[in-house]
C-alpha atoms as a PDB file:
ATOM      1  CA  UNK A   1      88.531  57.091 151.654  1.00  0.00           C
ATOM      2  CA  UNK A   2      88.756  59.871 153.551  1.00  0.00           C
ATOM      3  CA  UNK A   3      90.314  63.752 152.512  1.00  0.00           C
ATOM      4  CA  UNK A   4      92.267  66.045 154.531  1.00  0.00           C
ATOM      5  CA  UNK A   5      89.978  69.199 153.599  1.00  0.00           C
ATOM      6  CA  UNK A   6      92.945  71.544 154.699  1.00  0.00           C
ATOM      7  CA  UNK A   7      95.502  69.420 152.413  1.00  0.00           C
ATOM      8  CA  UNK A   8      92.953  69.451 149.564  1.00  0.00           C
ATOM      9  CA  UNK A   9      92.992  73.525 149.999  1.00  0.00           C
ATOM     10  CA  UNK A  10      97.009  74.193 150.621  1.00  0.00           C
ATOM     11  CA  UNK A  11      97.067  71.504 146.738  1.00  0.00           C
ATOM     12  CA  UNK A  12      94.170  73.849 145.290  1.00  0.00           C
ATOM     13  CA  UNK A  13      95.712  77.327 146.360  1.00  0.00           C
ATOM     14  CA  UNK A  14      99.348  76.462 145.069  1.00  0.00           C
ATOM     15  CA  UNK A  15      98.230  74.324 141.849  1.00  0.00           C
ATOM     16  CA  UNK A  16      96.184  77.711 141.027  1.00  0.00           C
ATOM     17  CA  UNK A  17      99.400  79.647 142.578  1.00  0.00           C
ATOM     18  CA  UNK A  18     101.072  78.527 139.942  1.00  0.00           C
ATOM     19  CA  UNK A  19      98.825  79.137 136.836  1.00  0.00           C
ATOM     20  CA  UNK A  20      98.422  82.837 138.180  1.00  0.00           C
ATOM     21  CA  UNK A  21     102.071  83.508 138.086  1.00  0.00           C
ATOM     22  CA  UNK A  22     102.570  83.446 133.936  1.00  0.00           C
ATOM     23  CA  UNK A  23     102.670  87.195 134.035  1.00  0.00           C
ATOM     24  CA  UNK A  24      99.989  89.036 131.583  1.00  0.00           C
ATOM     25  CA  UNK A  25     100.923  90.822 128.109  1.00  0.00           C
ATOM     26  CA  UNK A  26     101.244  94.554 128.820  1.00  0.00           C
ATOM     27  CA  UNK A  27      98.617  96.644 127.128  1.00  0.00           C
ATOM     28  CA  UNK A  28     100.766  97.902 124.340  1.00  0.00           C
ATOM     29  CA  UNK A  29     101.498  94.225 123.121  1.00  0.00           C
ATOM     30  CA  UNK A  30      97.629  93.833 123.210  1.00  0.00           C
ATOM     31  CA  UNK A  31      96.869  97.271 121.117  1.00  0.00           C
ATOM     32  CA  UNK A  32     100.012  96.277 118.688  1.00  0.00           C
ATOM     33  CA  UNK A  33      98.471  92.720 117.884  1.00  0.00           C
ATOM     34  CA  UNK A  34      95.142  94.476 117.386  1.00  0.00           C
ATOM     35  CA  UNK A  35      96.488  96.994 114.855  1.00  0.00           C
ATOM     36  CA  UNK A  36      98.341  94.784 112.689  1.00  0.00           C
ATOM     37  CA  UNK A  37      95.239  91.971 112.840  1.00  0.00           C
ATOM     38  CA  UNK A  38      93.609  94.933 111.726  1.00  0.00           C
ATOM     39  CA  UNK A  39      95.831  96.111 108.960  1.00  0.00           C
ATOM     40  CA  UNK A  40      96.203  92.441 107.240  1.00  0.00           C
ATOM     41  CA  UNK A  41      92.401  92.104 107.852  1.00  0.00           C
ATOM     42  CA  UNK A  42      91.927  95.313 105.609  1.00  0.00           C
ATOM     43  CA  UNK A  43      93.732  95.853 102.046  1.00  0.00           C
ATOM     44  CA  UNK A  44      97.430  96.717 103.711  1.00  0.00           C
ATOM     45  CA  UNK A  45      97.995  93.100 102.809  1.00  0.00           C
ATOM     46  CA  UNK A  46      97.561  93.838  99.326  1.00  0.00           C
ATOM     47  CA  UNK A  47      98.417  97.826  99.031  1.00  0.00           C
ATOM     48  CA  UNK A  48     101.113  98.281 101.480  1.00  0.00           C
ATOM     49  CA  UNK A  49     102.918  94.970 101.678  1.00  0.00           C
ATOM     50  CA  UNK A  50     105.947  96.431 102.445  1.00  0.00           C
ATOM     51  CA  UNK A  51     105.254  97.973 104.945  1.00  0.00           C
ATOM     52  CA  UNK A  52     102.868  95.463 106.736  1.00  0.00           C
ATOM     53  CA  UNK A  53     105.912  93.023 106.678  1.00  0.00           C
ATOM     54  CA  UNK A  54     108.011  95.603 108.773  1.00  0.00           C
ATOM     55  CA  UNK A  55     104.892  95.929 111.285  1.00  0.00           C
ATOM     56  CA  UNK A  56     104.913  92.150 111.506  1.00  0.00           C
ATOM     57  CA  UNK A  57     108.638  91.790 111.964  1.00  0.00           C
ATOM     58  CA  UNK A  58     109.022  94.251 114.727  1.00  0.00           C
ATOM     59  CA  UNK A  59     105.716  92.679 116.461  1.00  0.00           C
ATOM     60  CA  UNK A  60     107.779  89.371 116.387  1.00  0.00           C
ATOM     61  CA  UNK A  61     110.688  91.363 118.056  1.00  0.00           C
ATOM     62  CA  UNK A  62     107.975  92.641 120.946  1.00  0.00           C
ATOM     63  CA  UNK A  63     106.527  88.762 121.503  1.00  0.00           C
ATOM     64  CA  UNK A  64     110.229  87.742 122.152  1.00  0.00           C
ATOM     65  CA  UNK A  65     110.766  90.284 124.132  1.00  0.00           C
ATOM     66  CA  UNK A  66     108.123  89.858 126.384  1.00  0.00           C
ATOM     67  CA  UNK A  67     108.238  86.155 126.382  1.00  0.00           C
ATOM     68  CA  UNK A  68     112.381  86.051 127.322  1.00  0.00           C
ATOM     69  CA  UNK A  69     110.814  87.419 130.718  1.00  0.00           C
ATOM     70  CA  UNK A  70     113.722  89.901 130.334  1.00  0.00           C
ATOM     71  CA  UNK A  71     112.833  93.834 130.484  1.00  0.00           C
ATOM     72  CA  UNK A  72     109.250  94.881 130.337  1.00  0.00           C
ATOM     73  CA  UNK A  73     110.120  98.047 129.470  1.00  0.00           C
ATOM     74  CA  UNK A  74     111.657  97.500 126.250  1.00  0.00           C
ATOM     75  CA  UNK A  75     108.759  94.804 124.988  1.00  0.00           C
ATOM     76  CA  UNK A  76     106.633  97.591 125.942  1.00  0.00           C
ATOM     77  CA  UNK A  77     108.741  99.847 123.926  1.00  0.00           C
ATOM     78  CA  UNK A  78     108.860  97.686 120.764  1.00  0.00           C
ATOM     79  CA  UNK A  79     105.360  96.815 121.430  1.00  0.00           C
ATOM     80  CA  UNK A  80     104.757 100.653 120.920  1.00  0.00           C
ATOM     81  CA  UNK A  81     106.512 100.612 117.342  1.00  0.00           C
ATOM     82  CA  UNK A  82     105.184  97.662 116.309  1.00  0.00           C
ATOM     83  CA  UNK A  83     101.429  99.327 116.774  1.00  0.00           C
ATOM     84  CA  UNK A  84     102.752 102.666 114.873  1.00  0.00           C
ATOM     85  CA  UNK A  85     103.875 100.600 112.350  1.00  0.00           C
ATOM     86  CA  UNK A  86     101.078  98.450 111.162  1.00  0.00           C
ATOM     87  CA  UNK A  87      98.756 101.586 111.683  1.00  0.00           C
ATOM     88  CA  UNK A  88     101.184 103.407 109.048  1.00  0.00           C
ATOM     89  CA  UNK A  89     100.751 100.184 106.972  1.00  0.00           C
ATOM     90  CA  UNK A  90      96.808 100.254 107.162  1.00  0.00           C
ATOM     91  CA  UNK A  91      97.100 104.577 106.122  1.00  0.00           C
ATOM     92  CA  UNK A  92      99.402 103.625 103.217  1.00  0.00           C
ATOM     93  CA  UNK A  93      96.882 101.204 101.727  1.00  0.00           C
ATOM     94  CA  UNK A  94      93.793 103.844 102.387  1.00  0.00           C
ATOM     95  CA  UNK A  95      95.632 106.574 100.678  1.00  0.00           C
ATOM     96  CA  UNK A  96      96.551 103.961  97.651  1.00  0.00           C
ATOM     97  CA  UNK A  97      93.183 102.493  97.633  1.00  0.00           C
ATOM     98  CA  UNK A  98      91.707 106.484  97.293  1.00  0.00           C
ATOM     99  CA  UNK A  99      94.620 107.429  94.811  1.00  0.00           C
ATOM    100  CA  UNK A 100      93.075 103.783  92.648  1.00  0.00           C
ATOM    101  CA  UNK A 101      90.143 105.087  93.030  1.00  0.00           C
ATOM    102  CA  UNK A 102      90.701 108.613  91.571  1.00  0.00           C
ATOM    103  CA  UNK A 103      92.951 107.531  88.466  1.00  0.00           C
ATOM    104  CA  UNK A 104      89.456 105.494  88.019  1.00  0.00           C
ATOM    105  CA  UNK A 105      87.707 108.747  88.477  1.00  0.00           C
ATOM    106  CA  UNK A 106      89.817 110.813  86.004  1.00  0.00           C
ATOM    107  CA  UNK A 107      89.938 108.268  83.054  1.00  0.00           C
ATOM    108  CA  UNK A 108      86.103 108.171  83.395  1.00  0.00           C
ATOM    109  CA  UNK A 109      85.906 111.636  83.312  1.00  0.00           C
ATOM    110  CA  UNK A 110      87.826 111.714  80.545  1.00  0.00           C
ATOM    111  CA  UNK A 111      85.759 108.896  78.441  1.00  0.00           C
ATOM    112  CA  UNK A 112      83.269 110.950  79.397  1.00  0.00           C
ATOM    113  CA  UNK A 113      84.151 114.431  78.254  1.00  0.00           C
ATOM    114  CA  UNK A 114      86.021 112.734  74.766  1.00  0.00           C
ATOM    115  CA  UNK A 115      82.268 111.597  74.347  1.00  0.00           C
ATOM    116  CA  UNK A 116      80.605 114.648  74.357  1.00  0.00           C
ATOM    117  CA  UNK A 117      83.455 116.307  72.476  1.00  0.00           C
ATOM    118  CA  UNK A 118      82.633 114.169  69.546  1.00  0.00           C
ATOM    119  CA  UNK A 119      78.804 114.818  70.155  1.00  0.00           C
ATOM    120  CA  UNK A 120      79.850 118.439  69.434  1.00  0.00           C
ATOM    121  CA  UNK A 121      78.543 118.966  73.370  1.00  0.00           C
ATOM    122  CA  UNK A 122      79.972 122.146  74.576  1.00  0.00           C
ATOM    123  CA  UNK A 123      83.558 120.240  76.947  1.00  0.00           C
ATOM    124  CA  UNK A 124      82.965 121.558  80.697  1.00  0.00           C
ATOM    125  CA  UNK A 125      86.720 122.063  81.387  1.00  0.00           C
ATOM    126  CA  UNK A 126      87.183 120.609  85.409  1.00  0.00           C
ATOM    127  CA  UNK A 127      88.534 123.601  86.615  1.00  0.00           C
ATOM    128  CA  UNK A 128      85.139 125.035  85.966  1.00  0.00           C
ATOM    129  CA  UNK A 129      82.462 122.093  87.729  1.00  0.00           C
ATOM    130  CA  UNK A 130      78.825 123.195  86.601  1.00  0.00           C
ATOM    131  CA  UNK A 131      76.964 124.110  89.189  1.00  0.00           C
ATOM    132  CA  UNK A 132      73.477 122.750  90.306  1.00  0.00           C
ATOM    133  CA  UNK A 133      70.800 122.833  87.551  1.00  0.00           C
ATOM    134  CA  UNK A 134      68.311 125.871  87.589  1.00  0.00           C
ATOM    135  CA  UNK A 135      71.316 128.248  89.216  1.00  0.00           C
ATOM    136  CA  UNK A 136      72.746 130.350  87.460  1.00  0.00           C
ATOM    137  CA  UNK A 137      76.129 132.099  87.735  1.00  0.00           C
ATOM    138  CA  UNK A 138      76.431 135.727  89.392  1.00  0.00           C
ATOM    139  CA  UNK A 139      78.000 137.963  86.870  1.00  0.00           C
ATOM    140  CA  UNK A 140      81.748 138.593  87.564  1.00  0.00           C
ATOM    141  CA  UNK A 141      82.241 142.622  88.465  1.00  0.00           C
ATOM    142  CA  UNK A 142      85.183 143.719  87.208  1.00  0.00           C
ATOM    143  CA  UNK A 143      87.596 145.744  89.751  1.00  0.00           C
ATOM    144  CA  UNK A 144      86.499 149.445  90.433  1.00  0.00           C
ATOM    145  CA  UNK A 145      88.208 152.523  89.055  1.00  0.00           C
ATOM    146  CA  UNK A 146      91.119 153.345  91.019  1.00  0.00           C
ATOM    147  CA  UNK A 147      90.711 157.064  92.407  1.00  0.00           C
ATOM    148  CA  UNK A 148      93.244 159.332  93.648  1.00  0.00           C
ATOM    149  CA  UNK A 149      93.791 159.400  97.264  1.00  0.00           C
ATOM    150  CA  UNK A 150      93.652 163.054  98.685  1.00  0.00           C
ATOM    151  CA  UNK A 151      94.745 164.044 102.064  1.00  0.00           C
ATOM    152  CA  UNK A 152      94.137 167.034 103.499  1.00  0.00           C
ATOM    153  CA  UNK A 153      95.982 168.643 106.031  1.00  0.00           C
ATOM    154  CA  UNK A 154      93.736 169.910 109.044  1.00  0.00           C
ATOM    155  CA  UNK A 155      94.978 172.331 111.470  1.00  0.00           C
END
């Protein structure tokens, strides 16, 4: 059996023609998929859920709009809000996760300074943190004693 080699080339370009002409995500889609696999990945899931589901929801809007081959422009656009979106999702779950956090931080503090209370400790009130051991606090001057101001005229 013998093969054209020219009619095995013109079936190779346009088979591979055709493969090359599914147009490629623009780079916003990209970055927005990126953000919000990033923000379920981390605790947005679980902190901001909210507000994850809105990042999600406008993504979908972006993947139809770029797959319904209509505008690029406006996939690109939603694309855009979509990746502002699930990074304001990921912040909102950082900023509850630190706010956990402190609450934590204050009620041990405060098992802590209840404890000392009752061991008749002297209380270190937190407006006051001690500083390092071995230093010890600078005096506080009091303001100086205000003094008449006297001008005199030169001529």
């Amino acid at each position: 059996m013998r093969y054209n080699h020219g009619m095995v080339a013109t079936l190779l370009v346009v088979g591979l023609s055709g493969c090359a002409s599914a147009p490629l995500p623009p780079k916003e889609l990209i970055d927005a998929r990126k953000s919000y696999e990033s923000a379920r990945a981390n605790a947005a899931a679980e902190l901001a859920p909210a507000d994850l589901r809105g990042a999600g929801e406008a993504l979908e809007r972006a993947e139809r709009a770029f797959a319904g081959g209509g505008e690029l422009a406006e996939a690109r656009d939603l694309a855009y809000l979509a990746e502002r979106r699930a990074q304001l999702a990921e912040s909102l779950a950082r900023t509850a996760a630190t706010e956990r956090q402190r609450g934590a931080a204050l009620q041990a503090y405060g098992e802590v300074h209840l404890a000392l209370r009752r061991r008749g400790a002297p209380a270190v009130e937190p407006d006051e943190p001690a500083g390092p051991p071995g230093r010890e606090k600078a005096p506080v001057r009091g303001r100086a004693p205000e003094r008449p101001l006297v001008i005199l005229n030169q001529r």
